[in-house]
C-alpha atoms as a PDB file:
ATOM      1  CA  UNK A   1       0.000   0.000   0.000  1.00  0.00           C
ATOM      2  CA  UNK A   2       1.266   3.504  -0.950  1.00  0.00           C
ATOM      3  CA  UNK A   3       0.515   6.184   2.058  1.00  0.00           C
ATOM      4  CA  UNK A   4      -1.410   9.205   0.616  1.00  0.00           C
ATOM      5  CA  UNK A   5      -1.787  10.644   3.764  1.00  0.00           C
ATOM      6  CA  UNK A   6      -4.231  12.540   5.766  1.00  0.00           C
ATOM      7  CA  UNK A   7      -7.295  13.716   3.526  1.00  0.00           C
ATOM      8  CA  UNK A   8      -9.630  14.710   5.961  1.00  0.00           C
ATOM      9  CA  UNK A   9      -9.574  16.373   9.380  1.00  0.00           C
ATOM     10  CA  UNK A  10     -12.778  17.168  10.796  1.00  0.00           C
ATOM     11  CA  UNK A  11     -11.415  19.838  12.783  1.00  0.00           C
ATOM     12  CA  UNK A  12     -10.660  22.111  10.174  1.00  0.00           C
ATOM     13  CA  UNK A  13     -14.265  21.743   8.993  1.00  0.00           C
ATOM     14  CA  UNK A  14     -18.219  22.878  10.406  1.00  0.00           C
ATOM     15  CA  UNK A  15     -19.951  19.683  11.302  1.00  0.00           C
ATOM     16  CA  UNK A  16     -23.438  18.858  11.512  1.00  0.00           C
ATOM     17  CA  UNK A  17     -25.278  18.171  15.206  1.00  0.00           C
ATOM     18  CA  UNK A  18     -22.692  20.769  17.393  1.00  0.00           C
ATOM     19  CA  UNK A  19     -19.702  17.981  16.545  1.00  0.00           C
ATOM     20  CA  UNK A  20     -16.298  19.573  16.417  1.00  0.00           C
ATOM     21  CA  UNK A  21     -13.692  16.442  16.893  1.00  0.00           C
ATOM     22  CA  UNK A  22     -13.395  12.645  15.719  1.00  0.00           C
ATOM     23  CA  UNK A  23     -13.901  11.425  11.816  1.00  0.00           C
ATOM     24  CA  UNK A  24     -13.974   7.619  13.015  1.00  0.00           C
ATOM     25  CA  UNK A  25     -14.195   4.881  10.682  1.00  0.00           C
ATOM     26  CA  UNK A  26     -14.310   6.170   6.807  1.00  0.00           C
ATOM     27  CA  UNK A  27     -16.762   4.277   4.535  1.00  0.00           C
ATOM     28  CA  UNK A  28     -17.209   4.795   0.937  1.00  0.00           C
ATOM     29  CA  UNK A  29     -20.105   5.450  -1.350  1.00  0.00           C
ATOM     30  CA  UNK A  30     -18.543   5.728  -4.802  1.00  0.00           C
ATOM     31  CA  UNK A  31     -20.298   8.146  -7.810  1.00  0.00           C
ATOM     32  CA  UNK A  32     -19.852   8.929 -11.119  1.00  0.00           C
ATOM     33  CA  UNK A  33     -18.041  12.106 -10.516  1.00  0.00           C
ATOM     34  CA  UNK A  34     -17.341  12.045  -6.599  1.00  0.00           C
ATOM     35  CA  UNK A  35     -17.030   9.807  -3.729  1.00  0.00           C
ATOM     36  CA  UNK A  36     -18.989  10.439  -0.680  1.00  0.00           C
ATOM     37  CA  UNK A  37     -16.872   9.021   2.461  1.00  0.00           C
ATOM     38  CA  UNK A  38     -19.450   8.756   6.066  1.00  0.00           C
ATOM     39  CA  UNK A  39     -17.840   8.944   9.481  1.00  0.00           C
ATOM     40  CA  UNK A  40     -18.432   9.005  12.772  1.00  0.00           C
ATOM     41  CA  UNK A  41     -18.049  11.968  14.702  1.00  0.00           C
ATOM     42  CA  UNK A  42     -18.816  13.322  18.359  1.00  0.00           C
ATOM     43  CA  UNK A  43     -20.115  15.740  20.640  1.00  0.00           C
ATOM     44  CA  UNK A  44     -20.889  16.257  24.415  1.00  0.00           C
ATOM     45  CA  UNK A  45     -23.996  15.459  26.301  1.00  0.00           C
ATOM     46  CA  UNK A  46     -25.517  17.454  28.958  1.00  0.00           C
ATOM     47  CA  UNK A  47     -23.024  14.987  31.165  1.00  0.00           C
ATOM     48  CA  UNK A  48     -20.433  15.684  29.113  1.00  0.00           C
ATOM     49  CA  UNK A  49     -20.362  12.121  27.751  1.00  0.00           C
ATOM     50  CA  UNK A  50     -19.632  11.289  23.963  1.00  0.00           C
ATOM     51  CA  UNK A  51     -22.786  11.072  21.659  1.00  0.00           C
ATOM     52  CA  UNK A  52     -21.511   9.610  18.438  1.00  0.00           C
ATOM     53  CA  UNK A  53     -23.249  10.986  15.337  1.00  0.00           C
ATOM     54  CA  UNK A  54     -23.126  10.085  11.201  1.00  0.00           C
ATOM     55  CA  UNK A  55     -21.694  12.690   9.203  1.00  0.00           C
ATOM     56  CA  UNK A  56     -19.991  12.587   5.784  1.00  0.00           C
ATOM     57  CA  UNK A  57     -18.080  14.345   3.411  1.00  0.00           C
ATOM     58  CA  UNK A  58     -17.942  14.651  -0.421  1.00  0.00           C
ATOM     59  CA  UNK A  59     -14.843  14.482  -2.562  1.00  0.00           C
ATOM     60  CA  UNK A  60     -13.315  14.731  -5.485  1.00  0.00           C
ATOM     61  CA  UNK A  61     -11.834  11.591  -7.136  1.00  0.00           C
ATOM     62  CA  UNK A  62      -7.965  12.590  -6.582  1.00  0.00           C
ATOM     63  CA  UNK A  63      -9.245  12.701  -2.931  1.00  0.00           C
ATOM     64  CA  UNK A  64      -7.727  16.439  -3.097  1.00  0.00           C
ATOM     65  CA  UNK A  65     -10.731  18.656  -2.757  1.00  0.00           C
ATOM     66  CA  UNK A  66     -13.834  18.475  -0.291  1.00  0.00           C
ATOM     67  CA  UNK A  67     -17.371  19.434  -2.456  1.00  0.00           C
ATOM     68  CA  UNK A  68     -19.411  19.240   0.190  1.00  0.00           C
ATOM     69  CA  UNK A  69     -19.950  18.200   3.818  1.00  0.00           C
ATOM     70  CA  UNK A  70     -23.103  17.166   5.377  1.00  0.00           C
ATOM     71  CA  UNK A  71     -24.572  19.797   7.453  1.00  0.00           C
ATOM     72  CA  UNK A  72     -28.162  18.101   8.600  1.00  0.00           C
ATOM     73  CA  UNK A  73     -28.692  15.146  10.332  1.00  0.00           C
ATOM     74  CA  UNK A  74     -27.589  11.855   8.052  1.00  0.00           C
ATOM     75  CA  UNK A  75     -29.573   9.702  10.607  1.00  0.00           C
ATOM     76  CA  UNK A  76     -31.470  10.026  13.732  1.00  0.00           C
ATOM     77  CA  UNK A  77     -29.634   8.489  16.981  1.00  0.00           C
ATOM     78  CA  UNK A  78     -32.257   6.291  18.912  1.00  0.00           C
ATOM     79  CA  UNK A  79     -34.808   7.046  21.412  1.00  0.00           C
ATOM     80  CA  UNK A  80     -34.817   6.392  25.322  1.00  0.00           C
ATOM     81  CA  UNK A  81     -33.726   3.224  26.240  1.00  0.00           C
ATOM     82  CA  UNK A  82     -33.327   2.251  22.242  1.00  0.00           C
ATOM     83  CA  UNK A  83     -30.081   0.542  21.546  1.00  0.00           C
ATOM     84  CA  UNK A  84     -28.496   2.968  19.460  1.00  0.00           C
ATOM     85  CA  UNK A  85     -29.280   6.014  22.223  1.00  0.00           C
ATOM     86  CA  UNK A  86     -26.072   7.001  22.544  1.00  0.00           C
ATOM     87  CA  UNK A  87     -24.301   6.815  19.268  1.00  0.00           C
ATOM     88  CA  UNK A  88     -23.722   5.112  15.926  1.00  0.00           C
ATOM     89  CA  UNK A  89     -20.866   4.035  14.958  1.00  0.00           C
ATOM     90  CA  UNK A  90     -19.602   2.914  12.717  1.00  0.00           C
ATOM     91  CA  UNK A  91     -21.925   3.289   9.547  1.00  0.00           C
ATOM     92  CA  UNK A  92     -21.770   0.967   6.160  1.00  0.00           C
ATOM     93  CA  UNK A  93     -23.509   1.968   3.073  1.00  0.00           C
ATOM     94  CA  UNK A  94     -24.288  -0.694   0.287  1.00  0.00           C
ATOM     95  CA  UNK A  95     -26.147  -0.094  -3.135  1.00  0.00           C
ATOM     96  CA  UNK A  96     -28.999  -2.581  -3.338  1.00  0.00           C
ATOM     97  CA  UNK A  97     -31.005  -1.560  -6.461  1.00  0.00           C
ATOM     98  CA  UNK A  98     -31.791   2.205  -6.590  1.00  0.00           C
ATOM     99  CA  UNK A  99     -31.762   2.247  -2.755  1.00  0.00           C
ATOM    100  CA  UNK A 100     -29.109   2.092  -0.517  1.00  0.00           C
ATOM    101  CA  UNK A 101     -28.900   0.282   2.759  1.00  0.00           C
ATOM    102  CA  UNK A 102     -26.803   1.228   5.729  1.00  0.00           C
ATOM    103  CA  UNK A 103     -25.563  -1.173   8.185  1.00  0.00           C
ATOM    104  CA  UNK A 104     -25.131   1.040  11.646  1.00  0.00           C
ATOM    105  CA  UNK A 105     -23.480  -0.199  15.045  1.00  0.00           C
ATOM    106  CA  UNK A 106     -25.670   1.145  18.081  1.00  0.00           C
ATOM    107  CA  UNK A 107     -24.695   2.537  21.523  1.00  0.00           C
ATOM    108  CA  UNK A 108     -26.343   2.227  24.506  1.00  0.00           C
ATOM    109  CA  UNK A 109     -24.473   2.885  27.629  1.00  0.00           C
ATOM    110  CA  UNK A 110     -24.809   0.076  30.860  1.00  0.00           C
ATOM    111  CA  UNK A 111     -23.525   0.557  34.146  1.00  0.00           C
ATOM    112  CA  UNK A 112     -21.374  -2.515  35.556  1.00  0.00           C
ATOM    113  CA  UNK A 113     -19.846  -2.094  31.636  1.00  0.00           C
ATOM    114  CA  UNK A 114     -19.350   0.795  29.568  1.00  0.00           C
ATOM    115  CA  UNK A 115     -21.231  -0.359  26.493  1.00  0.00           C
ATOM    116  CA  UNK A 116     -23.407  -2.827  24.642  1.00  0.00           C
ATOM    117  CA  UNK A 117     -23.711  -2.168  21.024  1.00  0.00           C
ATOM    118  CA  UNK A 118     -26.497  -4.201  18.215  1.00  0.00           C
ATOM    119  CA  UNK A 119     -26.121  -3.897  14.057  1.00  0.00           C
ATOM    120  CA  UNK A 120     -29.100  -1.719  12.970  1.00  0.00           C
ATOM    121  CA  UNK A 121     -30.460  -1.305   9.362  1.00  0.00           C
ATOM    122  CA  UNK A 122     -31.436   2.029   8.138  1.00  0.00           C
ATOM    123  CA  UNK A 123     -32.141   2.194   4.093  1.00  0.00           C
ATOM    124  CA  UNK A 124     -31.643   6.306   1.862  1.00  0.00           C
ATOM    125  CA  UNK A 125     -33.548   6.269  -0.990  1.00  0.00           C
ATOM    126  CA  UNK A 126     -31.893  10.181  -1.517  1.00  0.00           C
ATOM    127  CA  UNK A 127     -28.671   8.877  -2.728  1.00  0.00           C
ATOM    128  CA  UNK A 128     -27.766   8.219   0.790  1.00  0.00           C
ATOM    129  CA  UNK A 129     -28.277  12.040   2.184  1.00  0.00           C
ATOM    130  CA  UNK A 130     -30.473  11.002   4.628  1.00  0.00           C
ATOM    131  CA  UNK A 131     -31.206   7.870   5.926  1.00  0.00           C
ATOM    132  CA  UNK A 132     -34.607   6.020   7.777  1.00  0.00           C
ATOM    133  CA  UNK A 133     -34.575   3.152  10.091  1.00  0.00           C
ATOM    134  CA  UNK A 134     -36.185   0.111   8.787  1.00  0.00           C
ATOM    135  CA  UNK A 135     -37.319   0.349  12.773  1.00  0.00           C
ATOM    136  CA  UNK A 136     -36.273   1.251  16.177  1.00  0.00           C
ATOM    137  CA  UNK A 137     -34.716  -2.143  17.272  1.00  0.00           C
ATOM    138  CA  UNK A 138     -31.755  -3.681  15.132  1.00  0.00           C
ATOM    139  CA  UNK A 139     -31.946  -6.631  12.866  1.00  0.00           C
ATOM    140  CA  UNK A 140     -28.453  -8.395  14.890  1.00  0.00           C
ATOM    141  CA  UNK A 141     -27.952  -8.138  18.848  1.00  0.00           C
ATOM    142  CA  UNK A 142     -26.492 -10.675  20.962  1.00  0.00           C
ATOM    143  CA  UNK A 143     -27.563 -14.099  21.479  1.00  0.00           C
ATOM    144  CA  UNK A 144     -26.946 -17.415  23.116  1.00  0.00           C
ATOM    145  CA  UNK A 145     -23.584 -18.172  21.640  1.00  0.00           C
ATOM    146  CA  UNK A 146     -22.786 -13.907  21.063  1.00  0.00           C
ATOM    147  CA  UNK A 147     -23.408 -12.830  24.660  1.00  0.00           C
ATOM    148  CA  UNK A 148     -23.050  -9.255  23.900  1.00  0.00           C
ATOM    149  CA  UNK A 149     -20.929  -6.400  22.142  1.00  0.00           C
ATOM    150  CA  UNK A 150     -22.642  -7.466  17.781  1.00  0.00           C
ATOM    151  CA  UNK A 151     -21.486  -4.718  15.716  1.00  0.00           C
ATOM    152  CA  UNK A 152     -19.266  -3.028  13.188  1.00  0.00           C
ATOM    153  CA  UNK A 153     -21.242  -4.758   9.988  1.00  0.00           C
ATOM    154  CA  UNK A 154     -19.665  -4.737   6.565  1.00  0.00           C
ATOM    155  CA  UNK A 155     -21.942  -6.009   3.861  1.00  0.00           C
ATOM    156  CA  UNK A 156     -21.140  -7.077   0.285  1.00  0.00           C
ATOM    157  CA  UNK A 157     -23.397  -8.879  -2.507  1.00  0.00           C
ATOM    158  CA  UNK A 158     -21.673 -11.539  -4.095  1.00  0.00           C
ATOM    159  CA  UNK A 159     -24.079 -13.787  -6.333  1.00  0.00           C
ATOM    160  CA  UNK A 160     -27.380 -12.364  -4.954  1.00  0.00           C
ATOM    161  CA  UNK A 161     -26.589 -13.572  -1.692  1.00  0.00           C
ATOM    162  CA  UNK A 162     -25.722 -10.895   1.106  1.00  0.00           C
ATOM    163  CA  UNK A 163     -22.647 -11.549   2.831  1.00  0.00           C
ATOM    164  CA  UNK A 164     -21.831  -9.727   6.793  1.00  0.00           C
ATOM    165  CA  UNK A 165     -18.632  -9.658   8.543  1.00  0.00           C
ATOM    166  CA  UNK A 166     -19.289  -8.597  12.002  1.00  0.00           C
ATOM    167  CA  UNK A 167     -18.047  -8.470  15.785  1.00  0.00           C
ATOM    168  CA  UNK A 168     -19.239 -10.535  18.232  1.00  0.00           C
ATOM    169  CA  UNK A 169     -18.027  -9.813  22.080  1.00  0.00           C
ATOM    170  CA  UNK A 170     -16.593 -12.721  23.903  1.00  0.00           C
ATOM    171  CA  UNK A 171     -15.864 -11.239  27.100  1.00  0.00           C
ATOM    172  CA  UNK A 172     -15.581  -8.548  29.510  1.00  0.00           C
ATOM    173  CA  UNK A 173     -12.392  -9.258  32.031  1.00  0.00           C
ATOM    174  CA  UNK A 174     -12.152  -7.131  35.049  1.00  0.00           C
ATOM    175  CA  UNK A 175      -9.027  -5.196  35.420  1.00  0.00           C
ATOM    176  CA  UNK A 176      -7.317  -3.769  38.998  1.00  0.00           C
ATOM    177  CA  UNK A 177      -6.159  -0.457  37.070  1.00  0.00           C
ATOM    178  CA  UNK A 178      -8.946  -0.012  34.383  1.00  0.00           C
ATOM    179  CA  UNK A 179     -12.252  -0.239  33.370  1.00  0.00           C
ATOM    180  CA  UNK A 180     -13.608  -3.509  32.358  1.00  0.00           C
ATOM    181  CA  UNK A 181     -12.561  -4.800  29.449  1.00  0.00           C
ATOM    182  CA  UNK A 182     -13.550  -5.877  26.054  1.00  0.00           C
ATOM    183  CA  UNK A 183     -13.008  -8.612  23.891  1.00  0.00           C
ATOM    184  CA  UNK A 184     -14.181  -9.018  20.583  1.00  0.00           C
ATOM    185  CA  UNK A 185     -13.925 -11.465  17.756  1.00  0.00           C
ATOM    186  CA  UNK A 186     -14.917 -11.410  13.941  1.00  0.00           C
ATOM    187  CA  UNK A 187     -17.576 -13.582  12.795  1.00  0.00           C
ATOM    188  CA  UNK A 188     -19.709 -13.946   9.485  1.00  0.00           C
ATOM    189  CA  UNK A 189     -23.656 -13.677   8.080  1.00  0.00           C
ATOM    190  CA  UNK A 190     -25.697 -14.606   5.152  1.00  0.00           C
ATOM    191  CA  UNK A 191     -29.249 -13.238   3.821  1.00  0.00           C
ATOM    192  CA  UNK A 192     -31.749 -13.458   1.229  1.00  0.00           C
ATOM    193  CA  UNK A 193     -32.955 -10.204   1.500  1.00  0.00           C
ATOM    194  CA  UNK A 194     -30.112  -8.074   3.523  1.00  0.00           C
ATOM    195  CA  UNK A 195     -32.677  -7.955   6.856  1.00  0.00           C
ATOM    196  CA  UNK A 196     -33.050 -11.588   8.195  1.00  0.00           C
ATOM    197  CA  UNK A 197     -29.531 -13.031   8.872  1.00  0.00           C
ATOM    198  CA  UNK A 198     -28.056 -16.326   9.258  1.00  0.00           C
ATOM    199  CA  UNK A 199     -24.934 -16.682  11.949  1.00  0.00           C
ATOM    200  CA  UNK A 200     -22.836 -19.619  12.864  1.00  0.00           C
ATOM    201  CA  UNK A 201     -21.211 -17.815  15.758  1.00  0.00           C
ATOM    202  CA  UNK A 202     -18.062 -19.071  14.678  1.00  0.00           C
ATOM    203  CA  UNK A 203     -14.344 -16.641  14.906  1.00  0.00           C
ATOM    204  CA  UNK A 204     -13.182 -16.459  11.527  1.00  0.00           C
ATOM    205  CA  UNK A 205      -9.938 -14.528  12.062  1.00  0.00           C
ATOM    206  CA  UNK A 206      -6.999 -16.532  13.803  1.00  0.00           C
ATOM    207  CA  UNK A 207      -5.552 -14.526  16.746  1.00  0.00           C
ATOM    208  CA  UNK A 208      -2.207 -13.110  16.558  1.00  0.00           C
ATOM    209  CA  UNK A 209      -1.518 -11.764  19.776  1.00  0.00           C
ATOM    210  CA  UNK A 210      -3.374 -13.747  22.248  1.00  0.00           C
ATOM    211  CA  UNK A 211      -6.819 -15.463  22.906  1.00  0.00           C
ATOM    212  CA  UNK A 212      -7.865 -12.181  24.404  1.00  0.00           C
ATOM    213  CA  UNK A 213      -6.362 -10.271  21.323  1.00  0.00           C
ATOM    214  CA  UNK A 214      -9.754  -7.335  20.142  1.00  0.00           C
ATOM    215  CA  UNK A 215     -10.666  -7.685  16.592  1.00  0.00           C
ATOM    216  CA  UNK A 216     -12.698  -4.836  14.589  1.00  0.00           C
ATOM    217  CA  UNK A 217     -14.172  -2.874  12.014  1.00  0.00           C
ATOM    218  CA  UNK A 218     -13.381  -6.022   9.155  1.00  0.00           C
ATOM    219  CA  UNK A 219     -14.252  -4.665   5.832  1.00  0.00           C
ATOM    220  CA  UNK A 220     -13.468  -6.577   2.192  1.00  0.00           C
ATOM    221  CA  UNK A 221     -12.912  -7.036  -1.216  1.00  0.00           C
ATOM    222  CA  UNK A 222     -12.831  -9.307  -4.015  1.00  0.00           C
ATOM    223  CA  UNK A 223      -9.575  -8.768  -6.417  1.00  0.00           C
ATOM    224  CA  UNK A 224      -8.239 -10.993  -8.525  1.00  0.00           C
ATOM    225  CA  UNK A 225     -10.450 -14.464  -7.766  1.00  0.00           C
ATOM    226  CA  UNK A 226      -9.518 -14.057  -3.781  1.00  0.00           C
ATOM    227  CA  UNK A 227     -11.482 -11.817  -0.940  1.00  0.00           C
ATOM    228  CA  UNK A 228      -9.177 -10.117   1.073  1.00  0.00           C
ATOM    229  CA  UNK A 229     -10.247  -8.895   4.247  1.00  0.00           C
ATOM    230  CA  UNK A 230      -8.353  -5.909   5.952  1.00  0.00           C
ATOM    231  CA  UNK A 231      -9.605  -5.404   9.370  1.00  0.00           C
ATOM    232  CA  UNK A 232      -7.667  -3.773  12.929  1.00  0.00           C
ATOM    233  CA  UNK A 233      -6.694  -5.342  16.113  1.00  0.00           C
ATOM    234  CA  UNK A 234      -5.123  -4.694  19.496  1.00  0.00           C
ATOM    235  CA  UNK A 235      -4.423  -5.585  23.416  1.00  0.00           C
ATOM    236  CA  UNK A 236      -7.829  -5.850  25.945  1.00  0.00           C
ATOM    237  CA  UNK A 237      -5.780  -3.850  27.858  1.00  0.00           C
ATOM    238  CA  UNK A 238      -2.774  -1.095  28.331  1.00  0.00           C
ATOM    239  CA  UNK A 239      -4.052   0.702  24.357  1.00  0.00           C
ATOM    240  CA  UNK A 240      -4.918   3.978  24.745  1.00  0.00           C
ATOM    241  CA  UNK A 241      -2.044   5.408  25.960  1.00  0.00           C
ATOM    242  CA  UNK A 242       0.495   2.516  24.732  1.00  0.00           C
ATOM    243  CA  UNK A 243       1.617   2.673  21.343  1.00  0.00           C
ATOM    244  CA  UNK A 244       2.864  -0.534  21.308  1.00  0.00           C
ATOM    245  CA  UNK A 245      -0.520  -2.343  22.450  1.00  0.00           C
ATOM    246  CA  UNK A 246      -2.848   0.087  20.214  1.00  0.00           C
ATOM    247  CA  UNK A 247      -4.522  -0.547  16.972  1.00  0.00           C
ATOM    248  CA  UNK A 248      -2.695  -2.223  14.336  1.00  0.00           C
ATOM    249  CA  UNK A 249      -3.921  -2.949  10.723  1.00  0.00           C
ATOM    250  CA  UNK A 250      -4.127  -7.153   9.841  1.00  0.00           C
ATOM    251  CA  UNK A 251      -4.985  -9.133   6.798  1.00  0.00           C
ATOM    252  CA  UNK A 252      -6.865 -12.450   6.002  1.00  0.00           C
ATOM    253  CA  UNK A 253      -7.426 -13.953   2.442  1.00  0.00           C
ATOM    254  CA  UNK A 254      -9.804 -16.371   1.563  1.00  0.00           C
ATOM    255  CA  UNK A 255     -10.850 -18.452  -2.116  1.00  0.00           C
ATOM    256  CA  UNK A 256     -14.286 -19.276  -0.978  1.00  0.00           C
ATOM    257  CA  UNK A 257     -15.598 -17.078   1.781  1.00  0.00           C
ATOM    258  CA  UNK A 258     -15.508 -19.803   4.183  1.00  0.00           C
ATOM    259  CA  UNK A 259     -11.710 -20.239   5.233  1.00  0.00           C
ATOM    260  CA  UNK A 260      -9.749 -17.658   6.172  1.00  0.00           C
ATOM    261  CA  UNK A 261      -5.741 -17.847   6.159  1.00  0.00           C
ATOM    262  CA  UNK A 262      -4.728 -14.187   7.734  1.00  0.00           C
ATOM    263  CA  UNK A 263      -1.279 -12.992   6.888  1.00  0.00           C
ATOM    264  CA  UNK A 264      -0.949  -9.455   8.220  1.00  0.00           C
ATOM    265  CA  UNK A 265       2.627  -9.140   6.719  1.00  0.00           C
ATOM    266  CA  UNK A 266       0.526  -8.786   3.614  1.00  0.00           C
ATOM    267  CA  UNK A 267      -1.119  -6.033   4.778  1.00  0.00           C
ATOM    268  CA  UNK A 268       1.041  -3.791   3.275  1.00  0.00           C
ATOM    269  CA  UNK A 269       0.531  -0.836   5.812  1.00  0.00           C
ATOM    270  CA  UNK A 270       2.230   0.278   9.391  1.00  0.00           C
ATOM    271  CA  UNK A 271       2.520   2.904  11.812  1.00  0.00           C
ATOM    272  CA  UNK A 272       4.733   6.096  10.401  1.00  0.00           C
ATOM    273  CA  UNK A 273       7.956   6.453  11.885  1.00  0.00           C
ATOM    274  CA  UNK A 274       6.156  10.345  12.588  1.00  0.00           C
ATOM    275  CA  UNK A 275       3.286  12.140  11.981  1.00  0.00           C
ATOM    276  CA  UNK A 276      -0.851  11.417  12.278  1.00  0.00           C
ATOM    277  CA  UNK A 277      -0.582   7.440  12.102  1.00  0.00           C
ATOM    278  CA  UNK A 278       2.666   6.745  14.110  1.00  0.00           C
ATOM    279  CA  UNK A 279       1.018   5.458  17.174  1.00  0.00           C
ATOM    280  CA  UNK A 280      -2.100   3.741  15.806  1.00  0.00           C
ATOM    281  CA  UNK A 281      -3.892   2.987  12.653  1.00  0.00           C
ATOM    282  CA  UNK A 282      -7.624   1.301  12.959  1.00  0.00           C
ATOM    283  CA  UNK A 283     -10.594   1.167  11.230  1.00  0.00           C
ATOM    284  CA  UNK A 284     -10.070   0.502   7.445  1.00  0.00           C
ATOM    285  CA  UNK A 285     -11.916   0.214   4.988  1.00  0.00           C
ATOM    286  CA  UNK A 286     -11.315  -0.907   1.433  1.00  0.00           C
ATOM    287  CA  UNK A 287     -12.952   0.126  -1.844  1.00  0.00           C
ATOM    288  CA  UNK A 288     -12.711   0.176  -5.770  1.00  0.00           C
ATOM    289  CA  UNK A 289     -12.673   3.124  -7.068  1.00  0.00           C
ATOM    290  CA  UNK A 290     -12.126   3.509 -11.259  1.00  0.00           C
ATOM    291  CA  UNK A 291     -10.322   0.517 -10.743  1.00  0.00           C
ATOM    292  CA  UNK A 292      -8.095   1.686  -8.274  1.00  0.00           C
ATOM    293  CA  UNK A 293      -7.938  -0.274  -4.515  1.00  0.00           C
ATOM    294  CA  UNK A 294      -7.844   2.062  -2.252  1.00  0.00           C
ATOM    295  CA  UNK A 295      -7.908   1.876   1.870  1.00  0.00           C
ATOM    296  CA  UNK A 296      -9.157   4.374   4.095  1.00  0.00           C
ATOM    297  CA  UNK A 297      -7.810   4.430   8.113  1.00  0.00           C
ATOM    298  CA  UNK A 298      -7.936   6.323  11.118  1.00  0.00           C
ATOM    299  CA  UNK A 299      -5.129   7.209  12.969  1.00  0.00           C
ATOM    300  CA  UNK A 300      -3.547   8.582  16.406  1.00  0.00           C
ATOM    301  CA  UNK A 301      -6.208   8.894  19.459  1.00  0.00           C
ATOM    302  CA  UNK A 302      -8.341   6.608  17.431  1.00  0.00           C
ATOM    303  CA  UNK A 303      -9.347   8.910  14.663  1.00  0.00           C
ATOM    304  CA  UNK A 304      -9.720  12.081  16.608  1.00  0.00           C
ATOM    305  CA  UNK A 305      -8.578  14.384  13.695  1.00  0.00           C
ATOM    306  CA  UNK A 306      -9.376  12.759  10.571  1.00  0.00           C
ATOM    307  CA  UNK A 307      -8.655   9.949   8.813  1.00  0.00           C
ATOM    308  CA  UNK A 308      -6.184   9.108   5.913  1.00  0.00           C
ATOM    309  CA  UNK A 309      -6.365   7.164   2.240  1.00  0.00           C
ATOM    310  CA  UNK A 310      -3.657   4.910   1.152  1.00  0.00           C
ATOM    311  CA  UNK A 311      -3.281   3.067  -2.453  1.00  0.00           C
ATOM    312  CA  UNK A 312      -2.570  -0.375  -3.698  1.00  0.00           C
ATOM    313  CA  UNK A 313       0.457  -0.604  -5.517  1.00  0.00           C
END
């Protein structure tokens, strides 16, 4: 992969909903003349607590010039006690027809745990300005074998059949110096009809760092007769403030979307020796684009001031 560095900083620009930091999680909706990238961004509660919102941002194909930049709400965040209350993030868009679908990941805060997070479905039929729940519960939340933490969908149709990647938690550990916490896993989905989804519960990833190694945001292609799967994963513990422990890029090929052989070396991305990705990159998220494979990723402090766009060679 050839760095093209930081495209977007959300900082720089006048965001919709009173959010002024984070650009978390880049997805692509490709056009004729533009591509329109969504994002997750935040603001501050009445608590001061994060509320993650959907934004997004139009550019030009070079991926030099911003068009335009969403300045309504792309999609409502959930009602009391709904399980997307307290955020979305992140937020997949797929063409299906003349609509488009978007796979979100709700928030809902707990108390003994931070979190619990459910894949909702919302579907645009504006070319994906705005966006309108196919209902106020989501269409994947845990179950007997995924305990808790479902989220992070990315969706591809490949022979009229839809395909999810997903995370699935697998536990919460308690820690003497931290908060609970969180381990997650990436698992896989097929529908008929993109809404009713069949799940084997099975990790299809291979750990690299240990069993208690967090997997997210997977997100893939299919290039030359194999899928390639580009997804990020760290330490449970020790990652915020710990380079060394944070978010790291991996890689996993497969021939039939069933086995998965991961290989991060292939990857062809790390940390900058300097700069806005030295200490982390996370949430990719790969795309054709005038057949050019391109990979968008966040950086330092988990995407805090933008994300960046790197090529395949």
């Amino acid at each position: 992969m050839k760095k093209l560095g930081k495209i977007f900083d959300p900082t720089e620009h006048k965001l919709a909903n009173g959010c002024v930091e984070f650009a978390q999680a880049p997805q692509s909706l490709v056009f004729e003349d533009f591509v329109r990238i969504y994002f997750s961004t935040r603001k501050k509660d009445s608590n001061g607590k994060f509320l993650s919102h959907i934004s997004f941002v139009d550019m030009d194909k070079k991926f030099k010039t911003v068009l335009k930049i969403s300045r309504s709400t792309v999609i409502p965040l959930g009602n009391l006690g709904c399980f997307d209350e307290h955020g979305i993030f992140p937020i997949n868009p797929v063409r299906n027809g003349n609509k488009i679908f978007a796979y979100t990941c709700g928030w809902s805060r707990r108390v003994s745990v931070s979190v619990e997070t459910s894949i909702g479905l919302a579907i645009s039929e504006n070319d994906g300005l705005t966006f309108k729940k196919v209902g106020t519960g989501p269409i994947m939340s845990s179950t007997l074998k995924e305990p808790f933490l479902v989220g992070d969908a990315f969706v591809q149709i490949y022979d009229n059949t839809f395909h999810m990647w997903y995370i699935y938690g697998t536990l919460w550990s308690n820690q003497q110096d931290e908060p609970p916490a969180r381990v997650y896993k990436i698992a896989h989905a097929t529908s008929d009809d993109g809404i009713n989804w069949t799940r084997d519960s099975q990790k299809i990833v291979a750990d690299k760092l240990n069993e208690e190694e967090c997997q997210a945001l997977p997100s893939v292609i299919h290039y030359k007769n194999k899928y390639h799967m580009f997804f990020c994963y760290r330490h449970a513990t020790d990652f915020r403030n710990n380079s060394n422990r944070s978010y790291r890029i991996g890689y996993a090929y497969s021939n039939d979307l069933n086995s998965w052989t991961r290989d991060d070396g292939k990857a062809g991305i790390d940390v900058s020796s300097q700069g806005w990705d030295s200490e982390m990159q996370c949430y990719p998220h790969v795309f054709n684009c005038d057949d050019k494979i391109y990979l968008l990723y966040n950086g330092n402090e988990f995407g805090r001031f933008g994300f960046g766009l790197a090529e395949l060679e």
